[in-house]
PDB file of N, CA and C in Angstrom:
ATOM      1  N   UNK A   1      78.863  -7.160  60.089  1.00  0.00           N
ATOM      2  CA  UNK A   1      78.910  -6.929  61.509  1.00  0.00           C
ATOM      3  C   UNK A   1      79.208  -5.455  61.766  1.00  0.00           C
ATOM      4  N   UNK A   2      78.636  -5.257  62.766  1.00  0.00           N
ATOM      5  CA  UNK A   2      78.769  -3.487  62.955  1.00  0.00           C
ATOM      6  C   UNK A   2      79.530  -3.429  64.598  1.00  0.00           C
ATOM      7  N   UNK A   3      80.784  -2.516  64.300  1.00  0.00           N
ATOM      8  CA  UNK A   3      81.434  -2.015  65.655  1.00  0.00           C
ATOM      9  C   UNK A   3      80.751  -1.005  66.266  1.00  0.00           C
ATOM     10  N   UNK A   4      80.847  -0.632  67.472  1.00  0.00           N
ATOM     11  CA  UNK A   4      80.874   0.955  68.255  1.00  0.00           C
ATOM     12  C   UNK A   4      81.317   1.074  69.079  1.00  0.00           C
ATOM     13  N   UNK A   5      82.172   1.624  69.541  1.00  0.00           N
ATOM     14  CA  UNK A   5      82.884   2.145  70.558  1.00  0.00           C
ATOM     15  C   UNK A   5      82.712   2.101  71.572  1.00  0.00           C
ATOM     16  N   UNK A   6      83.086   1.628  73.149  1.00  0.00           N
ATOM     17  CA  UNK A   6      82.326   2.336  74.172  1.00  0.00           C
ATOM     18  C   UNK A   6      83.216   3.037  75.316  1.00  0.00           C
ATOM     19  N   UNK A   7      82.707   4.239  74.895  1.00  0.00           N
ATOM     20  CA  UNK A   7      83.896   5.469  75.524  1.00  0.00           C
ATOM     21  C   UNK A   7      84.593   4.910  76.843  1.00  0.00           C
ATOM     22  N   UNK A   8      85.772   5.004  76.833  1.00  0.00           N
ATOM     23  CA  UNK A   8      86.649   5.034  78.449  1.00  0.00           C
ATOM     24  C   UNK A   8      87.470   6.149  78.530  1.00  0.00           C
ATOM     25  N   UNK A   9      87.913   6.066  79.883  1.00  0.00           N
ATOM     26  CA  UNK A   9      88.910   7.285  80.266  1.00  0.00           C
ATOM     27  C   UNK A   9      89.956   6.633  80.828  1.00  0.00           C
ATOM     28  N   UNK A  10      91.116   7.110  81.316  1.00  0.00           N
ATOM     29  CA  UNK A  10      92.053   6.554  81.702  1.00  0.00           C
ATOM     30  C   UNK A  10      92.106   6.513  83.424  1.00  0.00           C
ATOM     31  N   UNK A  11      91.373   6.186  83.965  1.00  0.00           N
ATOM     32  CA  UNK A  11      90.773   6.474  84.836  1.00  0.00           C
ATOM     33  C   UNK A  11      89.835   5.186  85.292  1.00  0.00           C
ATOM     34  N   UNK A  12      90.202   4.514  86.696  1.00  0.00           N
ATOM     35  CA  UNK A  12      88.853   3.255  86.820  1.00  0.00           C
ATOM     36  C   UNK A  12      87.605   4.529  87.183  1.00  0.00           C
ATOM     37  N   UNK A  13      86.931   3.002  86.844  1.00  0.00           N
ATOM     38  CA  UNK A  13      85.025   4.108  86.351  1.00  0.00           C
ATOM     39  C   UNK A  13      83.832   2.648  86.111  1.00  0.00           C
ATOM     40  N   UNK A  14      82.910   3.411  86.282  1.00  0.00           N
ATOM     41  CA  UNK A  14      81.916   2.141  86.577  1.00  0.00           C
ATOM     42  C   UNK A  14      80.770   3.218  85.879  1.00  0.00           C
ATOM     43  N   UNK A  15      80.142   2.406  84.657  1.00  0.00           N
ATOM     44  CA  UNK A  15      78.739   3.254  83.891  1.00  0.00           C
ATOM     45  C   UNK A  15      77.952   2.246  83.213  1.00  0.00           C
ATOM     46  N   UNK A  16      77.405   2.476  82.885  1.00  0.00           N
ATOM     47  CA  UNK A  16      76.089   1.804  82.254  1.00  0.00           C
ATOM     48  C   UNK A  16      75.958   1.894  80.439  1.00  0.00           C
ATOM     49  N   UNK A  17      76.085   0.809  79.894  1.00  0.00           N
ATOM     50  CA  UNK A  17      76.122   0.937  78.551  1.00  0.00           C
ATOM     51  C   UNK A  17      75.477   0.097  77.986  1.00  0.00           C
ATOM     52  N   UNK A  18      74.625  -0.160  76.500  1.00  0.00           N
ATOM     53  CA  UNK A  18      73.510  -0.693  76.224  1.00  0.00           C
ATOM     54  C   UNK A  18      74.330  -1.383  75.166  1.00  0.00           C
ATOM     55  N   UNK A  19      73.971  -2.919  74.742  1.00  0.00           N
ATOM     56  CA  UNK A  19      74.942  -3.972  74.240  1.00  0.00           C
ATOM     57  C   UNK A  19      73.864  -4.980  73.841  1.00  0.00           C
ATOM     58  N   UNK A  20      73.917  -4.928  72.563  1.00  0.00           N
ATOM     59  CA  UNK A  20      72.558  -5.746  71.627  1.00  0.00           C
ATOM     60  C   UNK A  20      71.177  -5.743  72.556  1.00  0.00           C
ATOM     61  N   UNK A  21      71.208  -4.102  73.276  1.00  0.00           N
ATOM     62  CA  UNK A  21      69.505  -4.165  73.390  1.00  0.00           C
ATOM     63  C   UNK A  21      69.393  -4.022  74.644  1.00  0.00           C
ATOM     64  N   UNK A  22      70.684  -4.405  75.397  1.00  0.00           N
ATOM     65  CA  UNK A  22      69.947  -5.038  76.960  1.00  0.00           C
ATOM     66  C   UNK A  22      71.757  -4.028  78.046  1.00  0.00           C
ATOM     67  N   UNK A  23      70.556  -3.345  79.038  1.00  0.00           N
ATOM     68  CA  UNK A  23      71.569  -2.266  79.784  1.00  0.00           C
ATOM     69  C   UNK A  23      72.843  -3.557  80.567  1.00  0.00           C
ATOM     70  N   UNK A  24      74.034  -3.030  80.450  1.00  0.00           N
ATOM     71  CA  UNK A  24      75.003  -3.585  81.557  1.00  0.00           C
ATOM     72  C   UNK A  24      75.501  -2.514  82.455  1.00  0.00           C
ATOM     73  N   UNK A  25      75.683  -2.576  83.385  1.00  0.00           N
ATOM     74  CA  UNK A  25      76.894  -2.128  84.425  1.00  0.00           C
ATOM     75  C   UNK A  25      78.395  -3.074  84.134  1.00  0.00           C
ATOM     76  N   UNK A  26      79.015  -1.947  84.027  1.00  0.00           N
ATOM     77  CA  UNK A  26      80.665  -2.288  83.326  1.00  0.00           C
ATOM     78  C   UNK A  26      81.755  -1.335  84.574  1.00  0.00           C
ATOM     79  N   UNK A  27      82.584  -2.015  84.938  1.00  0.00           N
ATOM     80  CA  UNK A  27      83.629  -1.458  86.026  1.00  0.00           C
ATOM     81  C   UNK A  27      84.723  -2.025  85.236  1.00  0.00           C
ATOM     82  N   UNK A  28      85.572  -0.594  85.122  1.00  0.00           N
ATOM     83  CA  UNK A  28      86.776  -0.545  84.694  1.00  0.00           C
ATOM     84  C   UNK A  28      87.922  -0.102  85.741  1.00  0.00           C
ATOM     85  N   UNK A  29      89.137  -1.255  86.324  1.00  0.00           N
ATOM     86  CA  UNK A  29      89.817  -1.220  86.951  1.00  0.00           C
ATOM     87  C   UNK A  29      91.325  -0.908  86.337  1.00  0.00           C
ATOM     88  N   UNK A  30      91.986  -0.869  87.727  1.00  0.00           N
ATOM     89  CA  UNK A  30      93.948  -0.862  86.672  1.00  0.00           C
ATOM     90  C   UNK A  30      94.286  -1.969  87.948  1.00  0.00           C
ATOM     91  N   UNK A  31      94.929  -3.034  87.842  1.00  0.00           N
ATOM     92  CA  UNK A  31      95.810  -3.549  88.740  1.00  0.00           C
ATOM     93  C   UNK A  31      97.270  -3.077  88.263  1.00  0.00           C
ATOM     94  N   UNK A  32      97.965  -2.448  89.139  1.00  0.00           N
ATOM     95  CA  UNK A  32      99.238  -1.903  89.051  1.00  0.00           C
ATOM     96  C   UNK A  32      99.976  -2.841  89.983  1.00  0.00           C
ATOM     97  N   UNK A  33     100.077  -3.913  89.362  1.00  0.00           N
ATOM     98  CA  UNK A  33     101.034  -4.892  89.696  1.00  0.00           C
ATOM     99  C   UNK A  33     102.209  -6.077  88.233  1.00  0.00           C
ATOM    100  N   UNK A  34     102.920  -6.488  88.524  1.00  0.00           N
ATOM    101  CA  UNK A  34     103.536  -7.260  87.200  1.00  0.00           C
ATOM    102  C   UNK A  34     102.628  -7.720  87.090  1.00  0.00           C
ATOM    103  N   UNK A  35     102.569  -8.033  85.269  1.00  0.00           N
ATOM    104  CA  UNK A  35     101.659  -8.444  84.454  1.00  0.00           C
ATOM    105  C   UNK A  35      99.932  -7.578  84.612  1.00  0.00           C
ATOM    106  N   UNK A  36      99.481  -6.953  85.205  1.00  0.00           N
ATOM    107  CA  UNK A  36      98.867  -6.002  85.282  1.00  0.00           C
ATOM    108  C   UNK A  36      98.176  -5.753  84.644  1.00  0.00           C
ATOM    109  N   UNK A  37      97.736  -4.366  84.756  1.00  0.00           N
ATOM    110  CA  UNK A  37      96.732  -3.990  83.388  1.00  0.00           C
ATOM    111  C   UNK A  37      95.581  -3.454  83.830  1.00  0.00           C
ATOM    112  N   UNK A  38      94.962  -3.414  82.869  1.00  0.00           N
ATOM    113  CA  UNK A  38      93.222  -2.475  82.907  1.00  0.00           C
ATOM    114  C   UNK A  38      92.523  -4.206  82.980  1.00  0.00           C
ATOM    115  N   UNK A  39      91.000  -4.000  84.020  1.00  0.00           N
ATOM    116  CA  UNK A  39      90.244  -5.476  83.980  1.00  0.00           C
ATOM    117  C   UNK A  39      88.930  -4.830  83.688  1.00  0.00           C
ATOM    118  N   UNK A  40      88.012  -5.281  83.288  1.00  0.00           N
ATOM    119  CA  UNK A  40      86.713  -5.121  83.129  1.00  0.00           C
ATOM    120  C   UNK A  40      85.616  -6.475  83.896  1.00  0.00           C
ATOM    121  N   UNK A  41      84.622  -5.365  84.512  1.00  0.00           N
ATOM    122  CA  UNK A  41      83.786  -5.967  85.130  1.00  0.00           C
ATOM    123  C   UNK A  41      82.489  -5.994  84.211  1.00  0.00           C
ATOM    124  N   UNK A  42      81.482  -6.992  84.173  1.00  0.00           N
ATOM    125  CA  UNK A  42      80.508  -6.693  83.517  1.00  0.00           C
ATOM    126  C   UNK A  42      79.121  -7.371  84.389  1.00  0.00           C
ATOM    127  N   UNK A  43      77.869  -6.582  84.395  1.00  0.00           N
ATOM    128  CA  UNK A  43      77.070  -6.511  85.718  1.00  0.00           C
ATOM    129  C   UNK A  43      75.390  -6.108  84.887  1.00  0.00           C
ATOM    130  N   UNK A  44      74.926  -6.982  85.410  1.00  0.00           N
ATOM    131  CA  UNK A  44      73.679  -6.694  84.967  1.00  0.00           C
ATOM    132  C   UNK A  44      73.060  -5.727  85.120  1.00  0.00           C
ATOM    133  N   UNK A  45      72.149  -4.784  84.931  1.00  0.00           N
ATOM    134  CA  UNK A  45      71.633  -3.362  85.481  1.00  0.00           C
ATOM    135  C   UNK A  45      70.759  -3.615  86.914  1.00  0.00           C
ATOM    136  N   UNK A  46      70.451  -4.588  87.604  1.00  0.00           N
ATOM    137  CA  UNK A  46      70.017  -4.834  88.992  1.00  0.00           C
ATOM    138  C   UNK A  46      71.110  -5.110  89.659  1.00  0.00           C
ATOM    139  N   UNK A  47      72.779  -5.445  89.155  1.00  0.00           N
ATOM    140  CA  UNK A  47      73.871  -5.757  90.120  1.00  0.00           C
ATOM    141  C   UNK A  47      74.594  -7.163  90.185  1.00  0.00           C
ATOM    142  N   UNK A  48      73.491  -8.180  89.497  1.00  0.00           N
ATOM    143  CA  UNK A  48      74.152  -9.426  89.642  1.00  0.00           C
ATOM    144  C   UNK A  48      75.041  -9.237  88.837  1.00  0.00           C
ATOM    145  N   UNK A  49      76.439 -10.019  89.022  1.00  0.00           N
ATOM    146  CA  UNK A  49      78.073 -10.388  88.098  1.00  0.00           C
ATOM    147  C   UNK A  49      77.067 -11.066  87.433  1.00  0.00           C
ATOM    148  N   UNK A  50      77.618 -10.744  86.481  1.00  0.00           N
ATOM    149  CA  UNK A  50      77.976 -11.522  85.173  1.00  0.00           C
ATOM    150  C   UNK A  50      79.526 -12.280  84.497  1.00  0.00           C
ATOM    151  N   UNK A  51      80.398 -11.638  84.510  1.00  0.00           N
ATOM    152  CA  UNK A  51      81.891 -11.594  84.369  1.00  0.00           C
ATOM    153  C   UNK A  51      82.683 -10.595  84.802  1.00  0.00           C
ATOM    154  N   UNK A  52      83.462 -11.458  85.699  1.00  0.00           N
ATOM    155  CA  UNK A  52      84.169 -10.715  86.212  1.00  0.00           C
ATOM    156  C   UNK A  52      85.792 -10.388  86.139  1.00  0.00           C
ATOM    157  N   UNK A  53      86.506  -9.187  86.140  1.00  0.00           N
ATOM    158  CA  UNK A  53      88.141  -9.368  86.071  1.00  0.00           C
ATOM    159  C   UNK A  53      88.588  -9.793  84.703  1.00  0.00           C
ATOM    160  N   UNK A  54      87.666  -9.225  83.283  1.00  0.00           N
ATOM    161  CA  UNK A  54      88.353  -9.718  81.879  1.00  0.00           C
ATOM    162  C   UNK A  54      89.560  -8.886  82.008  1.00  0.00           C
ATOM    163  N   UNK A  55      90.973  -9.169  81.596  1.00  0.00           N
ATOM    164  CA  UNK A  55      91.947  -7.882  81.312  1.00  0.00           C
ATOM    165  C   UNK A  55      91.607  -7.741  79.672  1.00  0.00           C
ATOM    166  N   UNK A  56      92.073  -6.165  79.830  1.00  0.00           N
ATOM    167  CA  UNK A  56      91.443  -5.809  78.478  1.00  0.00           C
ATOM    168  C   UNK A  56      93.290  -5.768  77.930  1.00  0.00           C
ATOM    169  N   UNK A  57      92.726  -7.156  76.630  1.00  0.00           N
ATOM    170  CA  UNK A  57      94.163  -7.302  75.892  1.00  0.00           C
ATOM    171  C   UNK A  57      93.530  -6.666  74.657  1.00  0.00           C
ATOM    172  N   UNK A  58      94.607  -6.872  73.669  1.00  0.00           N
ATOM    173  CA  UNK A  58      94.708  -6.723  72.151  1.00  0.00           C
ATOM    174  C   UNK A  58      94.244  -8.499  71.653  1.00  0.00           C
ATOM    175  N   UNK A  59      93.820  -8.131  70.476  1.00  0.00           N
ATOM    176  CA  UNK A  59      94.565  -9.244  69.456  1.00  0.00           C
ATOM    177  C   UNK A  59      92.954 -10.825  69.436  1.00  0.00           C
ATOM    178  N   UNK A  60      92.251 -10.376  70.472  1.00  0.00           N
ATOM    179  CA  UNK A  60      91.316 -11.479  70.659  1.00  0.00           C
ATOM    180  C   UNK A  60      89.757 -10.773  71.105  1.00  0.00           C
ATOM    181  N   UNK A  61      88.688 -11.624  70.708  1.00  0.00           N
ATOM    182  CA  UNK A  61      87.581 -11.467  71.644  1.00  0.00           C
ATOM    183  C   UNK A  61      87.016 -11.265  73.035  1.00  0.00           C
ATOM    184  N   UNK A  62      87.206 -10.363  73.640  1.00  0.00           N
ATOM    185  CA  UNK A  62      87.120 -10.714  75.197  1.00  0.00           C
ATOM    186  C   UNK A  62      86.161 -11.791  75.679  1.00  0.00           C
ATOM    187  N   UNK A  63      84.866 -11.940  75.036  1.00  0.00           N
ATOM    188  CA  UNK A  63      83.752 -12.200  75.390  1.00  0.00           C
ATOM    189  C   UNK A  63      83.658 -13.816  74.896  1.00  0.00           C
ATOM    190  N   UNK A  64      85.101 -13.941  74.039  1.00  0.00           N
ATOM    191  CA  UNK A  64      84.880 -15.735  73.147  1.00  0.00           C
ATOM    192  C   UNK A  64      84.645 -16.725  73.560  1.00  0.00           C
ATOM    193  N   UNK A  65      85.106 -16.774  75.001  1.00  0.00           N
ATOM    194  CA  UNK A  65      84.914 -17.955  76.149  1.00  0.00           C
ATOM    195  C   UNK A  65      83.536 -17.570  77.146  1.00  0.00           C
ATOM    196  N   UNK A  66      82.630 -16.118  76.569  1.00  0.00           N
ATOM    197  CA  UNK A  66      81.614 -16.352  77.266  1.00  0.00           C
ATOM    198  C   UNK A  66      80.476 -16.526  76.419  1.00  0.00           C
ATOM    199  N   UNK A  67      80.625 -17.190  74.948  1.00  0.00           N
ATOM    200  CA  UNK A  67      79.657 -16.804  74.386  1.00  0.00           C
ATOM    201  C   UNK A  67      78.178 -17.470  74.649  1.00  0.00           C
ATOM    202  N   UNK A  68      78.421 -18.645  75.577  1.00  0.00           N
ATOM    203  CA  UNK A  68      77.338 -19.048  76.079  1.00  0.00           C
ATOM    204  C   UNK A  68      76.393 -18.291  77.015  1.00  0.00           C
ATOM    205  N   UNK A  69      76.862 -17.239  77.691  1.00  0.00           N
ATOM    206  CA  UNK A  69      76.312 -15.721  77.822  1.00  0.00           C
ATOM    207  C   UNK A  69      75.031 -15.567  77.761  1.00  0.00           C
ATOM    208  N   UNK A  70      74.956 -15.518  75.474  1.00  0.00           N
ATOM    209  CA  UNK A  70      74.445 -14.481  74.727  1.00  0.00           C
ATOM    210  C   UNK A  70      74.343 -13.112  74.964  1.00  0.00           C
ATOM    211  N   UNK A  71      75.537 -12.856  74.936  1.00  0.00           N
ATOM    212  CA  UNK A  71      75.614 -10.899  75.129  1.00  0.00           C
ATOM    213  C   UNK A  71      75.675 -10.802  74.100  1.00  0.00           C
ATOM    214  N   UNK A  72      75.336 -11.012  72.818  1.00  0.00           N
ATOM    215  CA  UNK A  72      75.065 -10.619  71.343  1.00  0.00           C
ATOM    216  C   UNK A  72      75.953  -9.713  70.641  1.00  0.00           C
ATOM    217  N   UNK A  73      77.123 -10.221  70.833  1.00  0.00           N
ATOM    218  CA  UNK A  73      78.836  -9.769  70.507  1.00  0.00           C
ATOM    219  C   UNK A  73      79.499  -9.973  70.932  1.00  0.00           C
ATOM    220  N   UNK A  74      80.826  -9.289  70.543  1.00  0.00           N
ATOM    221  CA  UNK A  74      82.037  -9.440  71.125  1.00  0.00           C
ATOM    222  C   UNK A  74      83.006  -8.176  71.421  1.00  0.00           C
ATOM    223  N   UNK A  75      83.788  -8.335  72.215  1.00  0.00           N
ATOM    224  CA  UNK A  75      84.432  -6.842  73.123  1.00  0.00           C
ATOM    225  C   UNK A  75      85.926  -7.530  72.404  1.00  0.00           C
ATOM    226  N   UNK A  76      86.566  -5.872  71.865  1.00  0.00           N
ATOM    227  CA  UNK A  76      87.589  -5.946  71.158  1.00  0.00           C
ATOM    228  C   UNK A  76      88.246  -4.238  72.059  1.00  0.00           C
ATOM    229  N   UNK A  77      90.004  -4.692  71.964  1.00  0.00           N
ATOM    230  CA  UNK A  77      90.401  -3.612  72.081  1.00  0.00           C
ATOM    231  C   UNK A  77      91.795  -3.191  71.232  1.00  0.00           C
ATOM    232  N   UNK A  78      91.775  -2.470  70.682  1.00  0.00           N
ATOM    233  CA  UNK A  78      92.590  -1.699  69.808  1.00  0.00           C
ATOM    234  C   UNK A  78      93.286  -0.345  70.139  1.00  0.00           C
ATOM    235  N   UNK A  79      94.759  -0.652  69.850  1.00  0.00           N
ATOM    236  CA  UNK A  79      95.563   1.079  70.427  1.00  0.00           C
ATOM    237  C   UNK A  79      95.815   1.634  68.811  1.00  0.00           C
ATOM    238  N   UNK A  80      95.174   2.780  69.214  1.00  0.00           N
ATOM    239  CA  UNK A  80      95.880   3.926  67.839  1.00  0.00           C
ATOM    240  C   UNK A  80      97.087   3.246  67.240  1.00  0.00           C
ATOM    241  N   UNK A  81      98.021   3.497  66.065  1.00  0.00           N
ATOM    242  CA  UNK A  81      99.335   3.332  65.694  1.00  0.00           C
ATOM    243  C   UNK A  81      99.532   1.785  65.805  1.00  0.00           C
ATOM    244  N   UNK A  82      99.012   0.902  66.825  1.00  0.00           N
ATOM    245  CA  UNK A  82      99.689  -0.093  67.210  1.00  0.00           C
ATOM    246  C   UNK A  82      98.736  -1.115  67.240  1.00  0.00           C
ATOM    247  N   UNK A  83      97.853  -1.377  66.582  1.00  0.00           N
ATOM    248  CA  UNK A  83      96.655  -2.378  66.968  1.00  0.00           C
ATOM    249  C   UNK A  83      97.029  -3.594  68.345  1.00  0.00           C
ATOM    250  N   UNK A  84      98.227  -4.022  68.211  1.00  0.00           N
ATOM    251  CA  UNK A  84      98.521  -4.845  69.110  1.00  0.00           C
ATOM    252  C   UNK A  84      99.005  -4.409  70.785  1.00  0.00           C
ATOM    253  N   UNK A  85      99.130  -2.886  70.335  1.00  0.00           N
ATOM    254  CA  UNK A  85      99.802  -2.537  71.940  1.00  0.00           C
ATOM    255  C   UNK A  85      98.915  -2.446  72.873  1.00  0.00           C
ATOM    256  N   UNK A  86      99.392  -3.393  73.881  1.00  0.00           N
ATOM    257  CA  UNK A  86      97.745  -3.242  74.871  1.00  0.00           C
ATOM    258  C   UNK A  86      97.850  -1.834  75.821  1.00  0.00           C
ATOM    259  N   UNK A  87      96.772  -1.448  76.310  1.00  0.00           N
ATOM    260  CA  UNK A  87      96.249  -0.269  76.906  1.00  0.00           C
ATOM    261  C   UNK A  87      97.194  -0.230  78.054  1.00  0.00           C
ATOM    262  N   UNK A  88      97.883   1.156  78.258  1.00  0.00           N
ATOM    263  CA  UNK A  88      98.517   1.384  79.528  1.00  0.00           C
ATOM    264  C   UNK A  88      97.882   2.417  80.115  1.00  0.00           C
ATOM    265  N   UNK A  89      97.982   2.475  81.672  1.00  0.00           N
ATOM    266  CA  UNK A  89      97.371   3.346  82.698  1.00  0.00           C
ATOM    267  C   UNK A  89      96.719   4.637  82.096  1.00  0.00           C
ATOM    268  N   UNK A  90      97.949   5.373  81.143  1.00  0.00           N
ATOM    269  CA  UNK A  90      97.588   6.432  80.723  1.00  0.00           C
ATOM    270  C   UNK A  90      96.846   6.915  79.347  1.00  0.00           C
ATOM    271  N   UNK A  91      96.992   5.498  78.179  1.00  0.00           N
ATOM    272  CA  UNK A  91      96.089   5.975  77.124  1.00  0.00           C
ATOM    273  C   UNK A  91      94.797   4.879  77.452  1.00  0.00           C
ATOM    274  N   UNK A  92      94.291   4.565  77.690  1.00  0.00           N
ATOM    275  CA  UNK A  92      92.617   3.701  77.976  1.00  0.00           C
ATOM    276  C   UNK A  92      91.901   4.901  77.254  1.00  0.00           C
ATOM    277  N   UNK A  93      91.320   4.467  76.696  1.00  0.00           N
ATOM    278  CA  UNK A  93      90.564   5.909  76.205  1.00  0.00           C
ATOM    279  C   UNK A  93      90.692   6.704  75.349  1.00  0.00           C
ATOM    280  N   UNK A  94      91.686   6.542  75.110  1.00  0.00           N
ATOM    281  CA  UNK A  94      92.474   8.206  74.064  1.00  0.00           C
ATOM    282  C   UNK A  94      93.237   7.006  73.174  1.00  0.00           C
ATOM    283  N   UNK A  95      93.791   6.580  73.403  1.00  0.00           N
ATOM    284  CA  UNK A  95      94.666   5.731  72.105  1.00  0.00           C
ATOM    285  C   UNK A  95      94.288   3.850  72.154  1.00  0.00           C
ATOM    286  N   UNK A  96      94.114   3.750  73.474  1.00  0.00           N
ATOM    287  CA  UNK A  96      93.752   2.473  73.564  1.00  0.00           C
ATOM    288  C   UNK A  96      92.184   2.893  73.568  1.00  0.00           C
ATOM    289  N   UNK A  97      91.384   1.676  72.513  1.00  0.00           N
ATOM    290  CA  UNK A  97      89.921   1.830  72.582  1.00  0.00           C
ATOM    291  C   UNK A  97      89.374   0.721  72.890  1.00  0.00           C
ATOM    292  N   UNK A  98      88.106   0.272  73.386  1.00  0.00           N
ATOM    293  CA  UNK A  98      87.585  -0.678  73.331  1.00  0.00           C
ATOM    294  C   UNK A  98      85.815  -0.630  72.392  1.00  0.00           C
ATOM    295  N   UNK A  99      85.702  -1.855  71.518  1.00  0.00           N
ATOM    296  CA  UNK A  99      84.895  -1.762  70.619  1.00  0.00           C
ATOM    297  C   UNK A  99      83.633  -2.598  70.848  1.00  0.00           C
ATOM    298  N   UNK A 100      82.624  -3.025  70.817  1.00  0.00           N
ATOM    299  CA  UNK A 100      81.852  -4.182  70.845  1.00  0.00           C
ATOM    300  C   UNK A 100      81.353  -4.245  69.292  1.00  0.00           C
ATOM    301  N   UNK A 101      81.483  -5.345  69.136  1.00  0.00           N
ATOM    302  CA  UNK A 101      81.103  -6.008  68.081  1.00  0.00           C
ATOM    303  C   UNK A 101      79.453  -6.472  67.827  1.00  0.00           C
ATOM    304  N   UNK A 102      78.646  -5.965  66.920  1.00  0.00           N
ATOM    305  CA  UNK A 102      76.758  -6.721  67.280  1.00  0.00           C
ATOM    306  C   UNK A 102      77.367  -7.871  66.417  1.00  0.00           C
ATOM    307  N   UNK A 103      76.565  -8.826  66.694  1.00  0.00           N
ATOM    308  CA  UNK A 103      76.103 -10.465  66.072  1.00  0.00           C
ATOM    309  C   UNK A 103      74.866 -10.616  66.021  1.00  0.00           C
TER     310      UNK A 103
END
């Protein structure tokens, strides 16, 4: 199985990234509330949702409960030093990464 990266900033942001072949629109949010966090939107390249509001944790597949989908992988996120520390406001991007997985 092959990883790659798909760049973030620490910063919500909405771009276009190509995922076993086929373009998505991806919106990256912060809810700054308890329990909180960074969410990911994922959007077809004409606009229809697809999934909406994943929080981006550690430790699991984002995509495991959508694999009926077929988005032809899986979304992983990993912090520098800490594989398990999930992404805060300020490293998304720089220490916290997010990976997709091909299948």
């Amino acid at each position: 199985m092959a990883f790659f990266e798909i760049p973030l900033s620490p910063t919500p942001q909405e771009f276009t990234v190509m995922l076993a072949g086929i373009e998505y629109r991806m919106r990256v949010v912060y809810a700054d509330a308890p329990e909180g966090g960074w969410l990911l939107d994922i959007n077809a390249q004409v606009g229809t949702q697809i999934i909406l509001g994943v929080p981006l944790v550690t430790g699991a597949d984002l995509l495991e409960q959508y694999a009926y989908l077929g988005l032809g992988g899986g979304l992983w996120v990993a912090t520098d030093g800490d594989p398990e520390a999930e992404p805060t406001f300020d490293n998304l991007g720089n220490a916290s990464r997010l990976f997709f997985e091909v299948r």
